[in-house]
Protein backbone atom coordinates (compact mmCIF):
# COMPACT_ATOMS: atom_id res chain seq x y z
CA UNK A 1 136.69 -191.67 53.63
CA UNK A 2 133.50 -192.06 55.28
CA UNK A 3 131.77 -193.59 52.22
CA UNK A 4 134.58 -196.28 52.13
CA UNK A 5 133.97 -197.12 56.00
CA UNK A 6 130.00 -196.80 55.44
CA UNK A 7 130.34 -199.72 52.63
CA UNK A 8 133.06 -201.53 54.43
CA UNK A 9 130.36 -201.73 57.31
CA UNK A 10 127.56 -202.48 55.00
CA UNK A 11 129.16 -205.17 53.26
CA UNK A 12 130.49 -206.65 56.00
CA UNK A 13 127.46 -207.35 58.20
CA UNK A 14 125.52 -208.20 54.60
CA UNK A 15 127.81 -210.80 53.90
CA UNK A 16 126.91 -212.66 57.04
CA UNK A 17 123.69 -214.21 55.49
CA UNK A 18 123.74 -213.80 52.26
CA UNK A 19 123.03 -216.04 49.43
CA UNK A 20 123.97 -213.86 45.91
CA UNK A 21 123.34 -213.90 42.39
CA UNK A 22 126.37 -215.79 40.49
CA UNK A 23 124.21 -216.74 37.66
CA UNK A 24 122.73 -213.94 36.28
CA UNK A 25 124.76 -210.85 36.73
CA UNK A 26 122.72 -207.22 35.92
CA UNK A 27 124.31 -205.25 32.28
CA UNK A 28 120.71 -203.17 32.63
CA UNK A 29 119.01 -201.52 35.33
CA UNK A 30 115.77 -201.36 35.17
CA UNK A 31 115.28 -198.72 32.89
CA UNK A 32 117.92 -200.78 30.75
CA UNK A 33 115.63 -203.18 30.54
CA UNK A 34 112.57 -201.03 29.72
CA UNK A 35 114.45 -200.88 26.66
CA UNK A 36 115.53 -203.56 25.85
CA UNK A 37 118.44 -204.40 28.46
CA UNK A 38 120.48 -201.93 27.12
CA UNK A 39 123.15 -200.57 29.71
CA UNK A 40 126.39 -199.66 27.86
CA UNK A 41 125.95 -196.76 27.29
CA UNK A 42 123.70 -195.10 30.15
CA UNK A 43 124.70 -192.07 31.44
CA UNK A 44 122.35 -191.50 34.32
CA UNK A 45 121.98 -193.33 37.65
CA UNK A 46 120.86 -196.38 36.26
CA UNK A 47 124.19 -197.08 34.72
CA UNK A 48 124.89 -198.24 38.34
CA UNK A 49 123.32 -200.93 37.33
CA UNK A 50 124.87 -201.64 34.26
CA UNK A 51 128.27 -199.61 33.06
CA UNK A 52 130.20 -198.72 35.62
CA UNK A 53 131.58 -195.75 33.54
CA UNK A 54 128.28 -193.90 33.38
CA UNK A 55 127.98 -193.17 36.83
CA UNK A 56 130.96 -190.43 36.23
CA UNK A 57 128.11 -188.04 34.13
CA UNK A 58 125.99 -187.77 37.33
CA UNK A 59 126.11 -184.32 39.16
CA UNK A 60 124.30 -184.68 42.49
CA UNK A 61 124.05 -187.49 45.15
CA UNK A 62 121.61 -190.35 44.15
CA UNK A 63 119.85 -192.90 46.00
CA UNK A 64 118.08 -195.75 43.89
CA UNK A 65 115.43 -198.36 44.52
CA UNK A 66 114.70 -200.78 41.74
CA UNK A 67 112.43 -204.29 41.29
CA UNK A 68 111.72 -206.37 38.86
CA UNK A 69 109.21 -209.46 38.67
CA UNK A 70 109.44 -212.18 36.28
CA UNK A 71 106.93 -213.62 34.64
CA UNK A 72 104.57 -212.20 37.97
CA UNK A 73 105.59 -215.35 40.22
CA UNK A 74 106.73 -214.22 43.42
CA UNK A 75 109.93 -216.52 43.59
CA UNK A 76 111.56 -215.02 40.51
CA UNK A 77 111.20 -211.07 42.41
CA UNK A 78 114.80 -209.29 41.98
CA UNK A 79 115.10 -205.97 44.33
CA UNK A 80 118.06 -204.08 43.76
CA UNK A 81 119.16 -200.55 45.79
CA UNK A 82 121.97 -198.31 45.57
CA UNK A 83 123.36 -194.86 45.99
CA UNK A 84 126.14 -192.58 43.74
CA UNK A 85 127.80 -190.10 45.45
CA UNK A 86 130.70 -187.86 43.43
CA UNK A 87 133.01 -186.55 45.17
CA UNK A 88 136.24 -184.01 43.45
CA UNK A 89 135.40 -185.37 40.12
CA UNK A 90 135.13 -188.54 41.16
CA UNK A 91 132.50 -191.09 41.47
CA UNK A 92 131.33 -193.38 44.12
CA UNK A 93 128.75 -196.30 44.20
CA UNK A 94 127.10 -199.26 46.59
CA UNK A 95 124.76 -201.24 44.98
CA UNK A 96 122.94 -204.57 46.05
CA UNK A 97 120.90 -207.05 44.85
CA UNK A 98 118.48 -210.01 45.75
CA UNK A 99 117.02 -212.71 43.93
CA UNK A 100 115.02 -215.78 44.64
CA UNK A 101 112.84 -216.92 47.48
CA UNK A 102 113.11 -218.85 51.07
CA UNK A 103 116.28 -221.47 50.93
CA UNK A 104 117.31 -220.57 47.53
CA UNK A 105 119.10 -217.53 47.28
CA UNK A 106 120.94 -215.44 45.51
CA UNK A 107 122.31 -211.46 46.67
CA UNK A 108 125.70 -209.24 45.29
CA UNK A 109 127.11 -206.30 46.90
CA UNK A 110 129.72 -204.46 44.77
CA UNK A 111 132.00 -201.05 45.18
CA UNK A 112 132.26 -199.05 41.99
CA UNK A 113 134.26 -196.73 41.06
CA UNK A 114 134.06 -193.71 38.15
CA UNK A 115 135.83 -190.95 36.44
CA UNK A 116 136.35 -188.92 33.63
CA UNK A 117 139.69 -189.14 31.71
CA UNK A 118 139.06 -186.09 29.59
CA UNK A 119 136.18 -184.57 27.49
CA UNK A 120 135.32 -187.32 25.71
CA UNK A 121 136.50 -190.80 27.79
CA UNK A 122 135.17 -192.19 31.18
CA UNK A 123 136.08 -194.85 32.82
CA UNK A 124 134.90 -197.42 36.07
CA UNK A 125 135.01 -200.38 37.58
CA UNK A 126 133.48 -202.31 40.19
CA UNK A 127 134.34 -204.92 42.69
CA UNK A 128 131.48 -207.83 42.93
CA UNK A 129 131.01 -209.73 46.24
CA UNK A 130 128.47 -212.72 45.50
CA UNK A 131 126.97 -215.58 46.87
CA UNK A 132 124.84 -218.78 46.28
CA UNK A 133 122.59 -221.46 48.23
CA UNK A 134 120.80 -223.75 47.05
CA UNK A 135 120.16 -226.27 49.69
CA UNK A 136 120.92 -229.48 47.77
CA UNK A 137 124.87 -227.94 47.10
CA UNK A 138 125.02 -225.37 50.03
CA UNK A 139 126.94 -221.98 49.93
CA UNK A 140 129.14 -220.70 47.84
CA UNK A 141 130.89 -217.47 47.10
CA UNK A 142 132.96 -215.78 45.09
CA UNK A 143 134.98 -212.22 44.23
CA UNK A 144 135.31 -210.49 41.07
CA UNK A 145 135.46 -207.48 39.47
CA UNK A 146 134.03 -205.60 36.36
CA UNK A 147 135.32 -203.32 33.83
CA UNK A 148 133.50 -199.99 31.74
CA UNK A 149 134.72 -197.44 29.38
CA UNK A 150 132.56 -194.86 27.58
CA UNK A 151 133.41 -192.21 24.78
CA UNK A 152 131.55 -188.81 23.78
CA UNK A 153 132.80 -189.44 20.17
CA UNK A 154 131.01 -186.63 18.77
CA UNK A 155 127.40 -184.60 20.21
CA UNK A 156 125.35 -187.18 18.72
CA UNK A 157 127.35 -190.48 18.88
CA UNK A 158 128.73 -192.08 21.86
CA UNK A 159 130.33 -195.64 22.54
CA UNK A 160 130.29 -197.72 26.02
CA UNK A 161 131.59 -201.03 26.74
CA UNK A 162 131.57 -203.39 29.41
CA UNK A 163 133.51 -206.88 30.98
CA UNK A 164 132.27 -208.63 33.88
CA UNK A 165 134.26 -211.53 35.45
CA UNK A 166 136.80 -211.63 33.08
CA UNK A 167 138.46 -214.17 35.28
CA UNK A 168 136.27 -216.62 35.34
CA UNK A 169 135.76 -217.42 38.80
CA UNK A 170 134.95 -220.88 39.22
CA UNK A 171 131.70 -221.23 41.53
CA UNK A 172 132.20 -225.31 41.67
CA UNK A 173 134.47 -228.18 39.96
CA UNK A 174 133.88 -226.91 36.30
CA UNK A 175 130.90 -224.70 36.72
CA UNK A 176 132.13 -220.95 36.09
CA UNK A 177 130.40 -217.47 36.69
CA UNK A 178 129.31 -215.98 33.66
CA UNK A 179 131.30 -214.13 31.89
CA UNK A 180 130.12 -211.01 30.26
CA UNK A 181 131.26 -208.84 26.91
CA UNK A 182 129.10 -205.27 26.47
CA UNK A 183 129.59 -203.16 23.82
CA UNK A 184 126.73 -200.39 22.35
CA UNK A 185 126.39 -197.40 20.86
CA UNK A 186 124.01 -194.38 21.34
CA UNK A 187 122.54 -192.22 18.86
CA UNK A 188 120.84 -188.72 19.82
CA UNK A 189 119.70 -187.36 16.78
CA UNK A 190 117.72 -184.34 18.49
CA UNK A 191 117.19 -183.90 22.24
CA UNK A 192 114.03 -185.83 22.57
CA UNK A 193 115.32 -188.95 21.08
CA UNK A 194 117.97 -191.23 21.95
CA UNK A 195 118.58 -194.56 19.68
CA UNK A 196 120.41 -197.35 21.50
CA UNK A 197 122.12 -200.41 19.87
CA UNK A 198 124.14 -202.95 22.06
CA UNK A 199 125.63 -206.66 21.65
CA UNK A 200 126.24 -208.96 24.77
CA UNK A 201 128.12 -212.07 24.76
CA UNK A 202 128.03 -214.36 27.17
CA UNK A 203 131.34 -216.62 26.13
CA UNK A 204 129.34 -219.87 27.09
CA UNK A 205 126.21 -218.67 24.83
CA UNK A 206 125.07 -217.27 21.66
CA UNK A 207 125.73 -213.24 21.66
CA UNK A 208 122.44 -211.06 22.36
CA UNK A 209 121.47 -208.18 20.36
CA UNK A 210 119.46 -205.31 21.81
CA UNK A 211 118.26 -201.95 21.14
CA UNK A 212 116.09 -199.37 22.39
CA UNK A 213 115.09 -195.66 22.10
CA UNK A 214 113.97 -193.17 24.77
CA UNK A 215 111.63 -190.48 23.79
CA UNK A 216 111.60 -187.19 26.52
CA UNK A 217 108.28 -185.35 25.90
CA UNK A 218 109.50 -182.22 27.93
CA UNK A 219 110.35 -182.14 31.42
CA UNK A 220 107.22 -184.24 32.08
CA UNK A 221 107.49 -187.79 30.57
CA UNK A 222 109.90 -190.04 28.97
CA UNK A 223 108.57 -192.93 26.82
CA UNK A 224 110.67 -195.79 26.43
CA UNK A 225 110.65 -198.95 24.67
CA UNK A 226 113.14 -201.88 22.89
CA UNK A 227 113.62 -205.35 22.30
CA UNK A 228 116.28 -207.93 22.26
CA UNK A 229 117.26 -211.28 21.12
CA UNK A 230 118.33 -214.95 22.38
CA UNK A 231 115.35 -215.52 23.50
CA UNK A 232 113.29 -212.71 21.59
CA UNK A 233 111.55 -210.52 23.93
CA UNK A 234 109.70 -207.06 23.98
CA UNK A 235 109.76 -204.03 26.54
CA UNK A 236 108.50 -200.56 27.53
CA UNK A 237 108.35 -198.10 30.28
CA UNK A 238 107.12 -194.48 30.86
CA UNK A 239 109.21 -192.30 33.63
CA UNK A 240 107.50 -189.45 35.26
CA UNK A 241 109.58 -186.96 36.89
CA UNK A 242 108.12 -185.72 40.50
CA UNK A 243 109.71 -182.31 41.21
CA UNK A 244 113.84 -181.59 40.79
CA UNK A 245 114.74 -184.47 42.62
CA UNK A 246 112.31 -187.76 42.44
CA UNK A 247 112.09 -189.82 39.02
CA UNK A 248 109.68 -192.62 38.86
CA UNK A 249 109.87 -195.36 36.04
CA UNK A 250 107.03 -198.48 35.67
CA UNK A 251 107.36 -200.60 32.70
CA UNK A 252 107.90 -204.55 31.76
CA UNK A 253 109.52 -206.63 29.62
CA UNK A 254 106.93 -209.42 27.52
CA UNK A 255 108.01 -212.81 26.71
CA UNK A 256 105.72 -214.35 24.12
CA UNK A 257 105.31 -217.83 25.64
CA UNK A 258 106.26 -216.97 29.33
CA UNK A 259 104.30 -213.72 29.89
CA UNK A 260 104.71 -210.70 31.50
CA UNK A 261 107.69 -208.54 33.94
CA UNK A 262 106.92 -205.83 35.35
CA UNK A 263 109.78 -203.06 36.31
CA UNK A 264 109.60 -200.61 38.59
CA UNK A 265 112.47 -197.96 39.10
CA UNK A 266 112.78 -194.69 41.73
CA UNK A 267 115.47 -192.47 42.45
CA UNK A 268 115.84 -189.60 44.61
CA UNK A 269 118.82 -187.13 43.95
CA UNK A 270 119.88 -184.29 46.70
């Protein structure tokens, strides 16, 4: 009850100001993106970010920072927090995110929600509170809600998909939010490796394909790296665990005419 009054609160006095991001809505945190932009099918407390679902495989209380630079100009800087807390089996998020510099704009603040149906399905969902200015058209702002299922088919192979805005809330006279289809797969042959392999369509745009793999060298260091299509572009990332409860991720995505985006991701669990 007292997380539901916290992010009542939060959202509230956020929504005063804000300016959010209608046109590009996150399926990847930022470890997603290290490789590749996958999201589907995360499991840890990244998937905040991305599939709602995943958040039901975390165990402890998580609190998440996250940034990512484009193409190392300032005004294309995203910053993203959140924090996961499971409660009885279930599982609770606040997330946020900002985008853009000065008068232009762009934040969301959504709710989401996670739990497992049985051994092998989870399910979530989120509810998205956005907003826009751009000075020439003003404010605008909309509510909508997203959608995530994932299934433990066998040890080695699991599914996850994902639908954002599926009802197409209109932002101005025929200009819609984008609306999102998600569906991947993940492969762990062994327990160092995990292969990831994920589709996203866009239903105004040509579908995306993306995959990635995460290699865990022991406790100390995880090595990721993937790429995706529409426009092609290449990423990697190292995380570096710091103690039982800190996790530290730096990495960046590489466009071959636009350059360079560095990622940056830390979470603290208690």
């Amino acid at each position: 009850m007292r997380f539901f009054l916290f992010a009542f609160l939060f959202i509230s006095l956020w929504a005063l100001p804000a300016q959010a991001q209608l046109n590009a809505p996150g399926t990847a945190g930022s470890t997603g993106l290290m490789m590749g932009g996958i999201g589907a099918t995360l499991t840890d407390a990244g998937s905040l970010f991305a599939n709602p679902a995943g958040i039901s495989k975390t165990e402890t209380s998580t609190l998440l920072v996250q940034a990512e630079n484009r193409f190392l100009q300032p005004a294309l800087s995203t910053v993203q927090a959140g924090v996961i807390i499971p409660s009885n089996g279930s599982h609770f998020g606040l997330r946020i995110n900002h985008f853009g510099p000065g008068e232009y704009n762009e934040q969301e603040a959504a709710l989401v929600y996670a739990r497992p149906l049985s051994t092998i399905f989870s399910l979530g969902g989120g509810i998205h509170l956005q907003q826009q200015r751009i000075p020439e058209y003003g404010m605008r702002r909309i509510l909508t809600f997203s959608l995530g299922i994932q299934a433990q088919l066998l040890p080695q192979i699991s599914l996850g998909g994902y639908l954002y805005n599926p009802i197409r809330q209109e932002i101005r006279p025929a200009e819609y939010a984008p609306t999102l289809f998600v569906l991947g797969a993940r492969y762990q042959p062994s327990e160092q490796v995990q292969l990831f392999l994920e589709v996203e369509k866009d239903i105004d745009f040509t579908a995306r394909v993306k995959a990635g793999i995460a290699y865990h060298l022991g406790d100390y260091m995880i090595l990721r790296t993937g790429v995706r299509t529409q426009p092609t572009n290449f990423s990697f990332g190292i995380g570096l665990p710091v103690g039982d409860r800190i996790n530290i991720d730096i990495g960046a995505w590489q466009h071959q005419q636009l350059g360079t985006s560095p990622l940056f991701h830390l979470s603290y669990q208690w």
